[in-house]
C-alpha atoms as a PDB file:
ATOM      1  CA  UNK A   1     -36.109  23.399 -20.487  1.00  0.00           C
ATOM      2  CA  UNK A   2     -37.345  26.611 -20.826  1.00  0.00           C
ATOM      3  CA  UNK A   3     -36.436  28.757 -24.227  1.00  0.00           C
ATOM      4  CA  UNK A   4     -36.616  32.629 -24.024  1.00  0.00           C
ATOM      5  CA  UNK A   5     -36.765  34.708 -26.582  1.00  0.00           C
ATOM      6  CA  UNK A   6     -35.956  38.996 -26.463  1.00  0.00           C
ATOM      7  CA  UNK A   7     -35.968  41.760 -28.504  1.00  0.00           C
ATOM      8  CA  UNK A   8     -36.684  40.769 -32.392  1.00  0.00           C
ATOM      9  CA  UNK A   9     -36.223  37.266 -31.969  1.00  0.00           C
ATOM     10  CA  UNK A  10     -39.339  37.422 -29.839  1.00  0.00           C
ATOM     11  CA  UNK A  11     -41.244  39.753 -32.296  1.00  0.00           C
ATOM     12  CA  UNK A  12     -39.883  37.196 -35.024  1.00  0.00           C
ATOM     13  CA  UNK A  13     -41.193  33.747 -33.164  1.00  0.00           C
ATOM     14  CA  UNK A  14     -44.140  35.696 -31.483  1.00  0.00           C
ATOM     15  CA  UNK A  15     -43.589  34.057 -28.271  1.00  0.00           C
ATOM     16  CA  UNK A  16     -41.831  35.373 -25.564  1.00  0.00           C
ATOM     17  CA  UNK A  17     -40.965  31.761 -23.983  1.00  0.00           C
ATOM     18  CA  UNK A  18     -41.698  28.310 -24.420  1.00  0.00           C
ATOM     19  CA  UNK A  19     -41.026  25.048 -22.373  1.00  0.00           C
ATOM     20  CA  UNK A  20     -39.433  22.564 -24.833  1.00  0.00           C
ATOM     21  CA  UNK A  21     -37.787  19.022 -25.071  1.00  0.00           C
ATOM     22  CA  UNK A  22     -34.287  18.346 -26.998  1.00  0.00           C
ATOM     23  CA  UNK A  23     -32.348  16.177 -27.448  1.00  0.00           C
ATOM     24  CA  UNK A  24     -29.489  18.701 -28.267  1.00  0.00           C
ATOM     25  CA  UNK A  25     -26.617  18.358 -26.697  1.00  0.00           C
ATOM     26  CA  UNK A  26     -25.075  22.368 -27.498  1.00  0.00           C
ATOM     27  CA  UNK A  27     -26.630  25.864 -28.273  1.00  0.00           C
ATOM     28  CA  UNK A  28     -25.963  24.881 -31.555  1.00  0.00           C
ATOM     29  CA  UNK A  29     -27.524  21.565 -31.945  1.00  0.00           C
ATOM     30  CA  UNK A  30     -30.357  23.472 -30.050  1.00  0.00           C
ATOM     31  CA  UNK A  31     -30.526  26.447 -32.459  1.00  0.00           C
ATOM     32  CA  UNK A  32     -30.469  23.895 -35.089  1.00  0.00           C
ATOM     33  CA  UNK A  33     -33.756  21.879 -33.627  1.00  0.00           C
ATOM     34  CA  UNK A  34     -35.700  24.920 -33.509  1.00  0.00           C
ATOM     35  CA  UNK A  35     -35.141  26.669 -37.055  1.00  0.00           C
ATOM     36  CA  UNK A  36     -36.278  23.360 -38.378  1.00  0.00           C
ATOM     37  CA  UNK A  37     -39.803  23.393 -36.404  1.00  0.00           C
ATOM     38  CA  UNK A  38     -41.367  26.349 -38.320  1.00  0.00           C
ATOM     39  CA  UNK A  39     -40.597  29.254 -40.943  1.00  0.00           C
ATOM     40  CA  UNK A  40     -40.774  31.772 -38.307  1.00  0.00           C
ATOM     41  CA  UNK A  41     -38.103  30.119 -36.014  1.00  0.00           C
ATOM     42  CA  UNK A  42     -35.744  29.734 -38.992  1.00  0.00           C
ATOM     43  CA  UNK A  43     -36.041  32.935 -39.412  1.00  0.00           C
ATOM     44  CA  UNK A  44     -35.080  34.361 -36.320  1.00  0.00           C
ATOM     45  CA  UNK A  45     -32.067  31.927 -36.028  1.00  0.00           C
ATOM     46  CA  UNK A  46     -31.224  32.723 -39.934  1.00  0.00           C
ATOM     47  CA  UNK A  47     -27.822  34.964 -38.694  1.00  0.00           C
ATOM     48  CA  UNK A  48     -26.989  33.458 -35.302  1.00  0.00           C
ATOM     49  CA  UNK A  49     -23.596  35.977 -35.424  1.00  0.00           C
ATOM     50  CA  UNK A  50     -26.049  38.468 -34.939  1.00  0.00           C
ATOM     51  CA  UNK A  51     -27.186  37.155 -31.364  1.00  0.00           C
ATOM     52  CA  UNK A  52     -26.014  36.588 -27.976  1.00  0.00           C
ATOM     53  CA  UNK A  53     -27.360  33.642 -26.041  1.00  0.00           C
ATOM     54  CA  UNK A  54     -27.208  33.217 -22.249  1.00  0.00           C
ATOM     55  CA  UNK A  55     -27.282  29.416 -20.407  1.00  0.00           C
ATOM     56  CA  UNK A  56     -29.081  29.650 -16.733  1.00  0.00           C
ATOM     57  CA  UNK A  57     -28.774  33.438 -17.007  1.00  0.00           C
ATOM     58  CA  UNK A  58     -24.940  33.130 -18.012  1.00  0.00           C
ATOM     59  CA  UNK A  59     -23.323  34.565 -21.117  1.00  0.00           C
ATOM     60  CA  UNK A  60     -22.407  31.390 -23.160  1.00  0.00           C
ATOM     61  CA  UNK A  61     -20.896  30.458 -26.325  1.00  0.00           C
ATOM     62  CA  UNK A  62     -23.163  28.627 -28.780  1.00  0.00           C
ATOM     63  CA  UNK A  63     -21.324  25.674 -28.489  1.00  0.00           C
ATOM     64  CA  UNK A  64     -21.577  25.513 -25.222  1.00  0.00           C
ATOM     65  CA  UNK A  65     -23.180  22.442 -23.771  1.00  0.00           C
ATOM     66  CA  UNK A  66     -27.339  22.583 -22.292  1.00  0.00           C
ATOM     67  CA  UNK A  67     -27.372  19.422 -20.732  1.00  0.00           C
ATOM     68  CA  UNK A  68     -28.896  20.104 -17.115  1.00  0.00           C
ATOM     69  CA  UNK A  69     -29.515  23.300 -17.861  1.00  0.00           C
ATOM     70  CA  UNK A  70     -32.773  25.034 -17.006  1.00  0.00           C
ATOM     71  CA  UNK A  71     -33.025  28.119 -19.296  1.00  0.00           C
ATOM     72  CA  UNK A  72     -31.564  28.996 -22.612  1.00  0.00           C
ATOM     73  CA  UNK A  73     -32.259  32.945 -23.434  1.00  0.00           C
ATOM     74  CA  UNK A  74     -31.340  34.379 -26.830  1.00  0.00           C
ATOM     75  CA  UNK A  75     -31.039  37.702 -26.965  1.00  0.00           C
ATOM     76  CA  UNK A  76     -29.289  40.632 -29.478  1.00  0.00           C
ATOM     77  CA  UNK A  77     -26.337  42.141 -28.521  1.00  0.00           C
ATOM     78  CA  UNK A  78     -26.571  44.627 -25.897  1.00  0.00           C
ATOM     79  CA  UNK A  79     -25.544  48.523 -26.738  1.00  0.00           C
ATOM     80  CA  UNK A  80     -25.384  50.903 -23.420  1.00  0.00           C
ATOM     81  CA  UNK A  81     -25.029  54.284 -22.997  1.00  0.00           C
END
């Protein structure tokens, strides 16, 4: 599955995207997986309330289930104007 990261989550992890394996089964367990690869990752997943996180381009909930799913983008929240 692919992993995308925007905004300062991406200046956090210094990736914009990566191509993982999990065995998680939600957002959650997902989120969960990847703080507890490296420093930087737990970092930018340290205060999930302040992200959004989209499955297959689709606003989701993070626990909301992956399985089958293609992409997982997290993302702050959006402010327009």
């Amino acid at each position: 599955m692919d992993v995308l990261y925007f905004a300062w989550v991406r200046e956090r992890i210094g990736l914009p995207k990566e191509r993982i394996e999990t065995r998680a089964r939600t957002v959650a367990e997902l989120v969960e997986e990847l703080r507890a690869k490296e420093e930087r990752y737990a970092a930018a997943f340290a205060d999930v309330s302040a992200l959004r996180v989209a499955i297959d381009q689709e606003l989701a909930e993070f626990d909301a289930p992956i399985e089958g799913a293609r992409e997982v983008a997290f993302f702050p929240p959006m402010t327009g104007g």
